[in-house]
Protein backbone atom coordinates (compact mmCIF):
# COMPACT_ATOMS: atom_id res chain seq x y z
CA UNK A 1 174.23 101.45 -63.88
CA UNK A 2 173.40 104.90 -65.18
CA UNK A 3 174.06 103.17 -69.26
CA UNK A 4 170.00 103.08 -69.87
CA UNK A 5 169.76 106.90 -69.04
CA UNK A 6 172.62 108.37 -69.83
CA UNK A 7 172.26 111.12 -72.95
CA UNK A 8 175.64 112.04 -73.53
CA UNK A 9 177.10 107.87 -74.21
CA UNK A 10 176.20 106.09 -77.20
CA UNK A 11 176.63 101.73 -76.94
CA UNK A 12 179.70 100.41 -76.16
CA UNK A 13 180.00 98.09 -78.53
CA UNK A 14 179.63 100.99 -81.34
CA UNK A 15 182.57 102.88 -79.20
CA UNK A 16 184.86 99.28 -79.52
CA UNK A 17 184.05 98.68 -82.95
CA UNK A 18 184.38 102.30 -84.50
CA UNK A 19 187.93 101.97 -82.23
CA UNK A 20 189.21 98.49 -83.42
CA UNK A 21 188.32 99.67 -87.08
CA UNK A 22 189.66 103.12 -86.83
CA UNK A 23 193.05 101.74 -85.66
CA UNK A 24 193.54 98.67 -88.10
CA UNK A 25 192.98 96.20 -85.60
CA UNK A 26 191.11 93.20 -87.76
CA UNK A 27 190.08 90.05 -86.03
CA UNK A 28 187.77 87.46 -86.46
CA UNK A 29 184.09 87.61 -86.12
CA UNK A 30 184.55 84.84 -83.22
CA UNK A 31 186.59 88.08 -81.82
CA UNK A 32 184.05 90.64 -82.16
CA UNK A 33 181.34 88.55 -80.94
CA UNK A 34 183.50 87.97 -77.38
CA UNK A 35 183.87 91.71 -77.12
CA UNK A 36 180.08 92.12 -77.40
CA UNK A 37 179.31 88.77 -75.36
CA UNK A 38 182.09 91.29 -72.42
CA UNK A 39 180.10 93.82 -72.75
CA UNK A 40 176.26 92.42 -72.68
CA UNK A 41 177.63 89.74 -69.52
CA UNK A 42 178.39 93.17 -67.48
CA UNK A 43 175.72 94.90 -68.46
CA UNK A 44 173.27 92.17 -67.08
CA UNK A 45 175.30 91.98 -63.99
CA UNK A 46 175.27 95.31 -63.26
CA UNK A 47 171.28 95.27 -63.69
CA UNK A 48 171.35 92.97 -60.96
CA UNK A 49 172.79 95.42 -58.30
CA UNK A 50 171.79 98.72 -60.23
CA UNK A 51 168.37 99.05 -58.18
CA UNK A 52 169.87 98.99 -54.31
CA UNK A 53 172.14 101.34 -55.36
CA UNK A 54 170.22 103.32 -57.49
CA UNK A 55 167.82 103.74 -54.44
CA UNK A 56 170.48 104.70 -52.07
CA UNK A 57 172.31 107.09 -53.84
CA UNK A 58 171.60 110.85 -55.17
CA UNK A 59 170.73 110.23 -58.95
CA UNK A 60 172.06 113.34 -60.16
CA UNK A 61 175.42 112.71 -58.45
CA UNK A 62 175.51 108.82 -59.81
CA UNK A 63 174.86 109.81 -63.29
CA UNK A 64 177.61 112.26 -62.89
CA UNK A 65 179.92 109.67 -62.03
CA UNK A 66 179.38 107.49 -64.17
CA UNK A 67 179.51 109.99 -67.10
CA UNK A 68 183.25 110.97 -65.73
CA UNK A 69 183.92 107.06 -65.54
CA UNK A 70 182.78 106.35 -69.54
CA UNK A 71 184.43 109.94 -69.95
CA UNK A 72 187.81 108.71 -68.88
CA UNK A 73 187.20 104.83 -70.63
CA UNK A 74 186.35 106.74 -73.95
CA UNK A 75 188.68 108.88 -73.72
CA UNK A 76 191.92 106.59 -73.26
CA UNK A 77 190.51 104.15 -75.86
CA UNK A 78 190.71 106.98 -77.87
CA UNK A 79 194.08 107.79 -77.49
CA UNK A 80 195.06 104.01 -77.64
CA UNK A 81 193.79 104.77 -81.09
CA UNK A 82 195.86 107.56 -81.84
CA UNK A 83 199.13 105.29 -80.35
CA UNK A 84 197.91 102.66 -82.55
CA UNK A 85 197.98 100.49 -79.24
CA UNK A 86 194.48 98.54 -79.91
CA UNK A 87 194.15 94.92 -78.50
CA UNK A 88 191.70 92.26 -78.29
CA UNK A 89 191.82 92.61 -74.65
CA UNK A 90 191.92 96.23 -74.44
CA UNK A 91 188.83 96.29 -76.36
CA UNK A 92 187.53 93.80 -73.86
CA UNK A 93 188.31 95.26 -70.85
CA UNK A 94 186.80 98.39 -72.04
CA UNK A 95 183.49 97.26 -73.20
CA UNK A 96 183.08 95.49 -69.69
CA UNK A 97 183.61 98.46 -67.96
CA UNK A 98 181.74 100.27 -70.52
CA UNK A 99 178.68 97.98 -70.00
CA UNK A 100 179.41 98.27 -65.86
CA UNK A 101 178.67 102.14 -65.88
């Protein structure tokens, strides 16, 4: 919902990729296009509902949500980097919810 304006996140996909590279994690290009297809299937679903909500809801307060929400994704893919604890499906589950908020 709040990906498009949000100044602080870069693309999920460059968060996954810089992760799965940074901790060794090498899989196919089949792979890395599923993690991106994750990530762009949420992100279109979440366009769906984004405007009802959007309109019902303080801005400021939804952005700041969903900045605390990529916050806490980013932030715990990053230490599965540092624990060397990278999957497919983490990477996966992360760039859905990435492309949800």
């Amino acid at each position: 919902m709040c990906h498009t304006g949000s100044l602080l996140g870069g693309n999920a996909a460059d968060h996954c990729r810089d992760a799965a590279s940074g901790a060794g994690v090498h899989h196919s290009a089949a792979d890395a296009g599923l993690v991106a297809a994750t990530g762009t299937i949420a992100l279109f679903g979440s366009g769906v509902l984004a405007g009802p909500v959007v309109d019902r809801f303080d801005r400021r307060w939804l952005i700041a949500a969903c900045e605390s929400v990529r916050l806490i994704l980013y932030g715990g893919l990053g230490a599965a980097v540092l624990e060397h604890a990278v999957t497919l499906t983490l990477l996966m589950g992360v760039q859905f919810v990435g492309g949800l908020v």
